[in-house]
N, C-alpha and C. Protein backbone atom coordinates (compact mmCIF):
# COMPACT_ATOMS: atom_id res chain seq x y z
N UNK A 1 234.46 200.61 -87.80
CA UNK A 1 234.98 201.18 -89.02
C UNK A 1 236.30 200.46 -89.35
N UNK A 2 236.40 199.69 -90.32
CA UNK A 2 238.09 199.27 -90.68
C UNK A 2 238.83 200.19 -90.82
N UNK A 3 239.97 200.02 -91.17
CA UNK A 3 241.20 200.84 -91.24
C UNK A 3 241.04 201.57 -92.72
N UNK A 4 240.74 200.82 -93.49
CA UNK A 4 240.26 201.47 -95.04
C UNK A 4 239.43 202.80 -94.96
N UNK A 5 238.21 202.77 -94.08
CA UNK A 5 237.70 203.55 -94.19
C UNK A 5 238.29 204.92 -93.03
N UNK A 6 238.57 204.44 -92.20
CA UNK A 6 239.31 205.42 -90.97
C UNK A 6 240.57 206.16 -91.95
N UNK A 7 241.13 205.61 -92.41
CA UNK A 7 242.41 206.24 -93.22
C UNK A 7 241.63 207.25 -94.65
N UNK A 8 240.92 206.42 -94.93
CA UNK A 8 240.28 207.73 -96.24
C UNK A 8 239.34 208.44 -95.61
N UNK A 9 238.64 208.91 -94.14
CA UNK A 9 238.34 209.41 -93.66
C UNK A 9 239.30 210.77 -93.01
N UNK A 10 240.49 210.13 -92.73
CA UNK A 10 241.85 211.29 -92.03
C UNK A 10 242.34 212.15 -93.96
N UNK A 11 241.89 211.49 -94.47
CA UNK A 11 242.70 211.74 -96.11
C UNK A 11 241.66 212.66 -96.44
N UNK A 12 240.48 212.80 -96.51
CA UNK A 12 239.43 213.64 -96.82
C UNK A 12 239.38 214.42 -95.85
N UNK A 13 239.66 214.93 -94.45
CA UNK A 13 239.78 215.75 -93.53
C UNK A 13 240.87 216.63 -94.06
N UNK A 14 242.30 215.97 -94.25
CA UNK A 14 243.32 216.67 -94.80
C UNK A 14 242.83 217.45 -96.14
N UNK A 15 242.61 216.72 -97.09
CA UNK A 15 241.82 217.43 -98.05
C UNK A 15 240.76 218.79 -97.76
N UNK A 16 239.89 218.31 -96.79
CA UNK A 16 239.24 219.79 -96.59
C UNK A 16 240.05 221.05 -95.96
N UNK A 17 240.63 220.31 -95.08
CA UNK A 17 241.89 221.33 -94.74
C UNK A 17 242.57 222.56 -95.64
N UNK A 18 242.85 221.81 -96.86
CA UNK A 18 243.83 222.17 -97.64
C UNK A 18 243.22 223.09 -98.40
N UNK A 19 242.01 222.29 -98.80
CA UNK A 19 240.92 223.01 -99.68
C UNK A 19 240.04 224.59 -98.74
N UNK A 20 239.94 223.93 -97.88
CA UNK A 20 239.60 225.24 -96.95
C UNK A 20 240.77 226.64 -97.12
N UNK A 21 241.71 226.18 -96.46
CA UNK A 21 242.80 227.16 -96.76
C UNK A 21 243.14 227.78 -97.58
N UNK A 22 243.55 227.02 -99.29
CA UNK A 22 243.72 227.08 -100.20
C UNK A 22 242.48 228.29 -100.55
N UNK A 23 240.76 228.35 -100.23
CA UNK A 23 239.94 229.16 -100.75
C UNK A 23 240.05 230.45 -99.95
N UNK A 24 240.52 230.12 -98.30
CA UNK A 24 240.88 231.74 -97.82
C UNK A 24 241.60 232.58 -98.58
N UNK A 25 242.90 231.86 -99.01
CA UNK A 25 243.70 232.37 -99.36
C UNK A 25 243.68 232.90 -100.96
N UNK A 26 242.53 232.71 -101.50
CA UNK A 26 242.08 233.17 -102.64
C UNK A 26 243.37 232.02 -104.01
N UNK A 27 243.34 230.88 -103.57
CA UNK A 27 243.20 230.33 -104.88
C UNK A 27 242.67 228.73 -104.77
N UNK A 28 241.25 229.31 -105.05
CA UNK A 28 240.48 228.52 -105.25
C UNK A 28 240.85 227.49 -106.60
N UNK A 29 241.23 228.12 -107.31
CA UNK A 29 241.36 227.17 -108.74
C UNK A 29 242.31 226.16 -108.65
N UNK A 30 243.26 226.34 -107.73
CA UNK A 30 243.92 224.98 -107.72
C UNK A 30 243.21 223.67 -106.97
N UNK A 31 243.01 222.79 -107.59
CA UNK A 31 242.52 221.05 -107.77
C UNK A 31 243.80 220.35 -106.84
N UNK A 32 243.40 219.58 -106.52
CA UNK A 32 243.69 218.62 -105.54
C UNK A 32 244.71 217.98 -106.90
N UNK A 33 244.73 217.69 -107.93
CA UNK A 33 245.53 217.05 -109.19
C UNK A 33 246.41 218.21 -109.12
N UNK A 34 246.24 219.66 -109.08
CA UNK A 34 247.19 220.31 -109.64
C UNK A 34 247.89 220.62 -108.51
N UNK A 35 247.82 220.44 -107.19
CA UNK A 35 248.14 221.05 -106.45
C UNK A 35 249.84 219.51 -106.24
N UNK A 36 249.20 218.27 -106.53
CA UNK A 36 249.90 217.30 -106.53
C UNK A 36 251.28 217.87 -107.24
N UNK A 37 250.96 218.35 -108.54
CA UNK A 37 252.18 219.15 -109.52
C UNK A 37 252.74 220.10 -108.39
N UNK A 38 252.29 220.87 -108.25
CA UNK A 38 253.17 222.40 -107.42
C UNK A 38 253.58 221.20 -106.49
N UNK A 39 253.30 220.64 -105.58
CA UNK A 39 254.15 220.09 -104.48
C UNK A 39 255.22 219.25 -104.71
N UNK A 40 255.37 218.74 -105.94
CA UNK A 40 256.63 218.02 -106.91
C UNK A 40 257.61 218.86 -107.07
N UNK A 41 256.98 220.09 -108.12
CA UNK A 41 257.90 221.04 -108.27
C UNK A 41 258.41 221.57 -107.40
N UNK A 42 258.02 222.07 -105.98
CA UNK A 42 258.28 222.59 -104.89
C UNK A 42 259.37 222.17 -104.72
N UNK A 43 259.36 220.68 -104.17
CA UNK A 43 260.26 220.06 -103.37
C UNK A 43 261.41 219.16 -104.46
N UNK A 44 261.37 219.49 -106.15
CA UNK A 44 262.00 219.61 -106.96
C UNK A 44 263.18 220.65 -107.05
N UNK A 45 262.49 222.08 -106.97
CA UNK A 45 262.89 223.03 -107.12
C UNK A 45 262.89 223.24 -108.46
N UNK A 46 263.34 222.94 -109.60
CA UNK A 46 263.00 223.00 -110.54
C UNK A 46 262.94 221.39 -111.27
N UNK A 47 262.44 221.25 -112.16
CA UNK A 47 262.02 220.02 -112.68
C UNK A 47 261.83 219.90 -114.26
N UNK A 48 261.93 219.19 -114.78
CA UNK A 48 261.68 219.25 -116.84
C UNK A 48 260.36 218.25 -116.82
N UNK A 49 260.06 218.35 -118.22
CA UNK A 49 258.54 217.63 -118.39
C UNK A 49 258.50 216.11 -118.03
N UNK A 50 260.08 215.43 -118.51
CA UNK A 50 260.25 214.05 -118.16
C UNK A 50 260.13 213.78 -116.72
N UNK A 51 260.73 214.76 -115.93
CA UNK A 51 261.11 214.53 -114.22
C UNK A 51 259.75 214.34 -113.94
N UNK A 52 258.88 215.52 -114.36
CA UNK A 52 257.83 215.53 -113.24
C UNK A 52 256.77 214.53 -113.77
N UNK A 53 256.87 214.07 -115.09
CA UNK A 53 256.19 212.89 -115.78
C UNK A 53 256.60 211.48 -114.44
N UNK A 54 257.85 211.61 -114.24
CA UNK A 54 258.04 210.17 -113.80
C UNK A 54 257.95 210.28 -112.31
N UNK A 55 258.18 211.42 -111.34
CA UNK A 55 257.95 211.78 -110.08
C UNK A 55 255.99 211.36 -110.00
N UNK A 56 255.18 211.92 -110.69
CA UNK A 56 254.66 211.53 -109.96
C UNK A 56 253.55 210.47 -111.14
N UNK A 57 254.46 209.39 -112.18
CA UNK A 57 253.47 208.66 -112.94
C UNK A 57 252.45 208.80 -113.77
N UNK A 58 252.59 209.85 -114.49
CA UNK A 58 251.52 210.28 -115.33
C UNK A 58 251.49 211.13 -116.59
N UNK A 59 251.06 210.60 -117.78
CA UNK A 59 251.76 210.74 -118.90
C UNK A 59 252.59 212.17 -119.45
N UNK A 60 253.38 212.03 -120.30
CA UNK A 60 254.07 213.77 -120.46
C UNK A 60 253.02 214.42 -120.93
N UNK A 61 251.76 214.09 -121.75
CA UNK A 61 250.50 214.86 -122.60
C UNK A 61 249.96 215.51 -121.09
N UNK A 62 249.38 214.85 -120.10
CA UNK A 62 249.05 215.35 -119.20
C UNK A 62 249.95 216.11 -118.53
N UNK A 63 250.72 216.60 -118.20
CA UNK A 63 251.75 217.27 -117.25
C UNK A 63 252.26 218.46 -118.30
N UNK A 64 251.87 218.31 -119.41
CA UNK A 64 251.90 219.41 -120.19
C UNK A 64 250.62 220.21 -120.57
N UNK A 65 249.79 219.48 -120.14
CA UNK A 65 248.32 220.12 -119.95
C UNK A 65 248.47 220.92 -118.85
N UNK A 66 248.32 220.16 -117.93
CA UNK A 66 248.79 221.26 -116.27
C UNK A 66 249.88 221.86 -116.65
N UNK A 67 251.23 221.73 -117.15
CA UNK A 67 252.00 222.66 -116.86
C UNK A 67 251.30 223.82 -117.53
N UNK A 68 250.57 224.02 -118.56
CA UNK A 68 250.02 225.35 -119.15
C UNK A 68 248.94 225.84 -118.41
N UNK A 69 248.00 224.89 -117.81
CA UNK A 69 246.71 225.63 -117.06
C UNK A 69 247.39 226.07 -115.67
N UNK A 70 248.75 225.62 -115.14
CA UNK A 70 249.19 226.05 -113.81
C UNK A 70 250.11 227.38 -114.37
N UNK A 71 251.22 227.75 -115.44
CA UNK A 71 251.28 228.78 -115.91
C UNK A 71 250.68 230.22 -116.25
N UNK A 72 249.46 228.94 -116.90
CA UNK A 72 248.28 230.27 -117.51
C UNK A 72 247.74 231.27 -115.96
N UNK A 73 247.97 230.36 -115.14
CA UNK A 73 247.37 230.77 -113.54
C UNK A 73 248.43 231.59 -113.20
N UNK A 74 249.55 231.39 -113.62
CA UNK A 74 250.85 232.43 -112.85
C UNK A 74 251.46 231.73 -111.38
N UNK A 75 251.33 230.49 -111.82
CA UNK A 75 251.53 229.63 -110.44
C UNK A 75 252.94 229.02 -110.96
N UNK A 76 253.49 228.59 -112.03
CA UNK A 76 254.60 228.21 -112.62
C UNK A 76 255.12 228.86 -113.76
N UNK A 77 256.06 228.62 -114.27
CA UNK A 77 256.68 228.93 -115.33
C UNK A 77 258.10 228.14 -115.86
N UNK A 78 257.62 228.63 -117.16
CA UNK A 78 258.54 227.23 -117.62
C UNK A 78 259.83 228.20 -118.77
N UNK A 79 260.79 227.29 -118.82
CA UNK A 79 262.12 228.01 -119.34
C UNK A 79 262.88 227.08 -120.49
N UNK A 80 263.34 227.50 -121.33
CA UNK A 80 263.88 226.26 -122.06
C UNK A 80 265.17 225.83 -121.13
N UNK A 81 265.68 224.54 -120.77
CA UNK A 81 266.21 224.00 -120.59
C UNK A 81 267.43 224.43 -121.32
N UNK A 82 268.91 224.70 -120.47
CA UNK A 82 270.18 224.91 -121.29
C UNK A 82 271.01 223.99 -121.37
N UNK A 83 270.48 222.94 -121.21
CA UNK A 83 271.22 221.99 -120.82
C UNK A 83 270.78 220.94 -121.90
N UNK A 84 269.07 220.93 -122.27
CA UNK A 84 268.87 220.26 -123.57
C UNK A 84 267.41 221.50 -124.79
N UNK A 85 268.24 221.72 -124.89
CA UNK A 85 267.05 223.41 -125.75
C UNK A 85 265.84 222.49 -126.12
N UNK A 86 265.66 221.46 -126.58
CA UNK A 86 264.34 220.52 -126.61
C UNK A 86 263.59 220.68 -125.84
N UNK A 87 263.68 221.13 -124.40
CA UNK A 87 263.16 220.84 -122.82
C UNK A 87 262.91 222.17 -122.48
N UNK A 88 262.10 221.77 -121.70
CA UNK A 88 261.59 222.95 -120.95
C UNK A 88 262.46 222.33 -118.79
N UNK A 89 262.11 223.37 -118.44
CA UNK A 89 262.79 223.54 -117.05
C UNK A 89 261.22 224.36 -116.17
N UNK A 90 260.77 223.76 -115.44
CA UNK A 90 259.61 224.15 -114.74
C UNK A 90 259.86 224.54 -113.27
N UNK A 91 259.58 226.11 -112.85
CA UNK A 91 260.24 226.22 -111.33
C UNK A 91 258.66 226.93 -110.87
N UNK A 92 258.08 227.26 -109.86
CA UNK A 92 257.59 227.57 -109.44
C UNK A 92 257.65 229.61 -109.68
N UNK A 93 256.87 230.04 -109.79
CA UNK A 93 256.18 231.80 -109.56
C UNK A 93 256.78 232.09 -108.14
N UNK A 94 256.71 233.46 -107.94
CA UNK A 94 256.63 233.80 -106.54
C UNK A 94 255.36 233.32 -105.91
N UNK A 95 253.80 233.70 -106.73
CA UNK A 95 253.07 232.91 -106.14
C UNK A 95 252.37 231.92 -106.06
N UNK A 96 253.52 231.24 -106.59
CA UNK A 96 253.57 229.22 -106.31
C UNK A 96 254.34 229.36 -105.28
N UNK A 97 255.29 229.68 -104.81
CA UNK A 97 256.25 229.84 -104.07
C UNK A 97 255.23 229.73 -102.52
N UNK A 98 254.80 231.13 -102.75
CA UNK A 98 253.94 231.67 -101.73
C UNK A 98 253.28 230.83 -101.55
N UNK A 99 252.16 230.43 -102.31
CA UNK A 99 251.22 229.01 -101.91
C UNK A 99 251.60 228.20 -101.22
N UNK A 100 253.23 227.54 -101.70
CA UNK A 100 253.77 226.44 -101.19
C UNK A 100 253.86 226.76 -99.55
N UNK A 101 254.92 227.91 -99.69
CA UNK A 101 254.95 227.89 -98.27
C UNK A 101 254.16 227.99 -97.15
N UNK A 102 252.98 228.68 -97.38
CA UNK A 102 252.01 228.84 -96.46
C UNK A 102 251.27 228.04 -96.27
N UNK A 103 251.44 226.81 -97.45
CA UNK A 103 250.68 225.66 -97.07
C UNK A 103 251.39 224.50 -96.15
N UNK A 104 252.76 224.85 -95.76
CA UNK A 104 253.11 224.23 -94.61
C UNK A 104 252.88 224.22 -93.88
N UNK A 105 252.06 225.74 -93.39
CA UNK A 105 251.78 225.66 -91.84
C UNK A 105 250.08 225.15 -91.87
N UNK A 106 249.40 224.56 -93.07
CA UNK A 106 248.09 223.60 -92.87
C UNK A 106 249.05 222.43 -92.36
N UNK A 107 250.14 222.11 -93.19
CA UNK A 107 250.82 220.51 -92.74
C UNK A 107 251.46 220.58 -91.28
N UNK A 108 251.47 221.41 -90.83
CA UNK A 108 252.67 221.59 -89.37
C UNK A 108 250.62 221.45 -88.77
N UNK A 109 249.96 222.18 -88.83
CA UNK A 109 248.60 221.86 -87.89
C UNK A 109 247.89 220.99 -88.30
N UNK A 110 247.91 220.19 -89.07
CA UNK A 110 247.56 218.19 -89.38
C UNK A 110 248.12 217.70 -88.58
N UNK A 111 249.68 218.35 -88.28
CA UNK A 111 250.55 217.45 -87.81
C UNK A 111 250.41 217.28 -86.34
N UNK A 112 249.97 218.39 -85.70
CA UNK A 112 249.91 218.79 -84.05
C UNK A 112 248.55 218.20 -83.85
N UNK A 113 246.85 218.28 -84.90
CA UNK A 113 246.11 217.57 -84.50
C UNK A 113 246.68 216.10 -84.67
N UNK A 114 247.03 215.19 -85.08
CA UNK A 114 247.94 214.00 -84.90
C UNK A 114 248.24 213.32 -83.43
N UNK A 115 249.47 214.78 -83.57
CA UNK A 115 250.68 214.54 -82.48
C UNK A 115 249.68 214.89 -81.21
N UNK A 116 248.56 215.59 -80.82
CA UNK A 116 248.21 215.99 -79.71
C UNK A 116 246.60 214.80 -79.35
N UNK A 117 246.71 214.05 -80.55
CA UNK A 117 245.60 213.22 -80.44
C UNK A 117 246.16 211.63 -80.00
N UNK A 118 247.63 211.42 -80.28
CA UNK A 118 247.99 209.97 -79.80
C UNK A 118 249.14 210.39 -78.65
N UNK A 119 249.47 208.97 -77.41
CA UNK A 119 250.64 209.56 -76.76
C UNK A 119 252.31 209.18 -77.79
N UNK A 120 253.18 209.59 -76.65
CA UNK A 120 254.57 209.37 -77.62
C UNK A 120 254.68 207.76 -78.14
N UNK A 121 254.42 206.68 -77.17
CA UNK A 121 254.15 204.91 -77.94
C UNK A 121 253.70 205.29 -79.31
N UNK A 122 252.09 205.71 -79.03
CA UNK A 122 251.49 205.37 -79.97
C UNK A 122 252.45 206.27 -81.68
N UNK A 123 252.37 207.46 -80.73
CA UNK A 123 253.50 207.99 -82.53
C UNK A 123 254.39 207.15 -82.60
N UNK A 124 255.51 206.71 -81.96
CA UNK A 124 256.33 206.06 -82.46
C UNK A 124 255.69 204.56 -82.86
N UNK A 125 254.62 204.20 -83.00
CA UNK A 125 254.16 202.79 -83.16
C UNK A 125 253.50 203.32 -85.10
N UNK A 126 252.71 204.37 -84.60
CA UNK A 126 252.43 204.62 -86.37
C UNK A 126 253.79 205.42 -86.78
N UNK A 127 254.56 205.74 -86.59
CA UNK A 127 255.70 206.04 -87.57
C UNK A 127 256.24 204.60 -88.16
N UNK A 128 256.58 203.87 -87.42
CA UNK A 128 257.19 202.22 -87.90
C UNK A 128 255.83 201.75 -88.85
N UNK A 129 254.75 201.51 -88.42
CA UNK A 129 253.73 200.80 -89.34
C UNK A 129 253.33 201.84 -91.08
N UNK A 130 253.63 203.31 -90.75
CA UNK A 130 253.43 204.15 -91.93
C UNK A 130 254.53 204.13 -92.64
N UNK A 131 255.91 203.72 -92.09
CA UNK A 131 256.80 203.40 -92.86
C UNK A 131 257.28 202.20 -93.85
N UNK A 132 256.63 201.02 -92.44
CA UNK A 132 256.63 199.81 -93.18
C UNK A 132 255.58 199.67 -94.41
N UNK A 133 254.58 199.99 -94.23
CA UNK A 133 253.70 200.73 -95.22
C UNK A 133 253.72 201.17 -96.70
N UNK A 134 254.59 202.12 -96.08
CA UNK A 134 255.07 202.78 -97.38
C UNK A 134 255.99 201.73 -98.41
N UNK A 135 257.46 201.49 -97.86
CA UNK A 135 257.84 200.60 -97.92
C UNK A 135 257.44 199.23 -99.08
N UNK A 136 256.32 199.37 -98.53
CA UNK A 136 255.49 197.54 -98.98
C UNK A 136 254.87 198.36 -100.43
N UNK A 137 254.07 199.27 -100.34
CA UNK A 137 253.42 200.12 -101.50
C UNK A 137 254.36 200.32 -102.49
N UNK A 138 255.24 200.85 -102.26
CA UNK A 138 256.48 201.24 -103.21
C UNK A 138 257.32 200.14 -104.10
N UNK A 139 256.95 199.32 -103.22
CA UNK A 139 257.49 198.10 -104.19
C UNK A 139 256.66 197.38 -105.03
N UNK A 140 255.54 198.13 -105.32
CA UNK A 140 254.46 197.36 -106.37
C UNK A 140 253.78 198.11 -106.95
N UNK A 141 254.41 199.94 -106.52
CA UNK A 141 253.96 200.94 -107.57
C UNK A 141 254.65 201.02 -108.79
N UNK A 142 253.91 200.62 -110.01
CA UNK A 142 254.37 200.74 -111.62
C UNK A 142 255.41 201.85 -111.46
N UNK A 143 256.71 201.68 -112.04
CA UNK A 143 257.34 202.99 -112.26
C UNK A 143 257.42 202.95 -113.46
């Protein structure tokens, strides 16, 4: 198996993960796209239509689509901006909030199947190569 496929293999595991969880926990309706939004905003804390347009690359028409179907859900909410009354200010619900947090502990148990599947070399060998990685990607993602 190359590395292409081994890596979108661990990426679709995480995905079911998430998606698994995400349906215990009764919200099924959030999409793998929208869920990308709440985890911006999350770790935003609050955010305007431009921020989260350019955080994560994708036009303001779209991110104003989700911001209303993630609202309409009671997962966000949006505020006029006092700073420019044109703008809106997007923070997370209590239960966006809630979502968020409880979906850390899917990421803390990704993280332990990981950490309990390589020894300490090998983590510290993929921390340097996922960094350098990153690194190399970032410098040829369109901003």
């Amino acid at each position: 198996m190359s590395w292409v496929d081994s890596f979108n293999q661990l990426f679709y595991a995480y995905n079911r993960m998430m998606n698994a969880s995400s349906n215990c926990r009764g919200h099924s309706e959030i999409t793998v796209a929208s869920y990308q939004y709440l985890a911006a905003i999350f770790d935003a804390t609050q955010i305007t239509v431009t921020g989260l347009s350019e955080v994560l690359g994708v036009k303001k028409a779209s991110v104003t689509q989700m911001i209303d179907s993630l609202s309409h859900k009671g997962y966000i909410k949006k505020t006029i901006n006092d700073g420019d009354k044109r703008s809106y200010v997007i923070e997370l619900t209590e239960k966006g909030k809630r979502l968020m947090e409880s979906d850390n502990n899917i990421h803390k148990q990704f993280e332990e199947h990981i950490t309990k599947s390589l020894d300490s070399h090998e983590l510290k060998q993929l921390e340097k190569l996922l960094a350098r990685l990153t690194a190399e990607v970032q410098k040829h993602v369109i901003k």
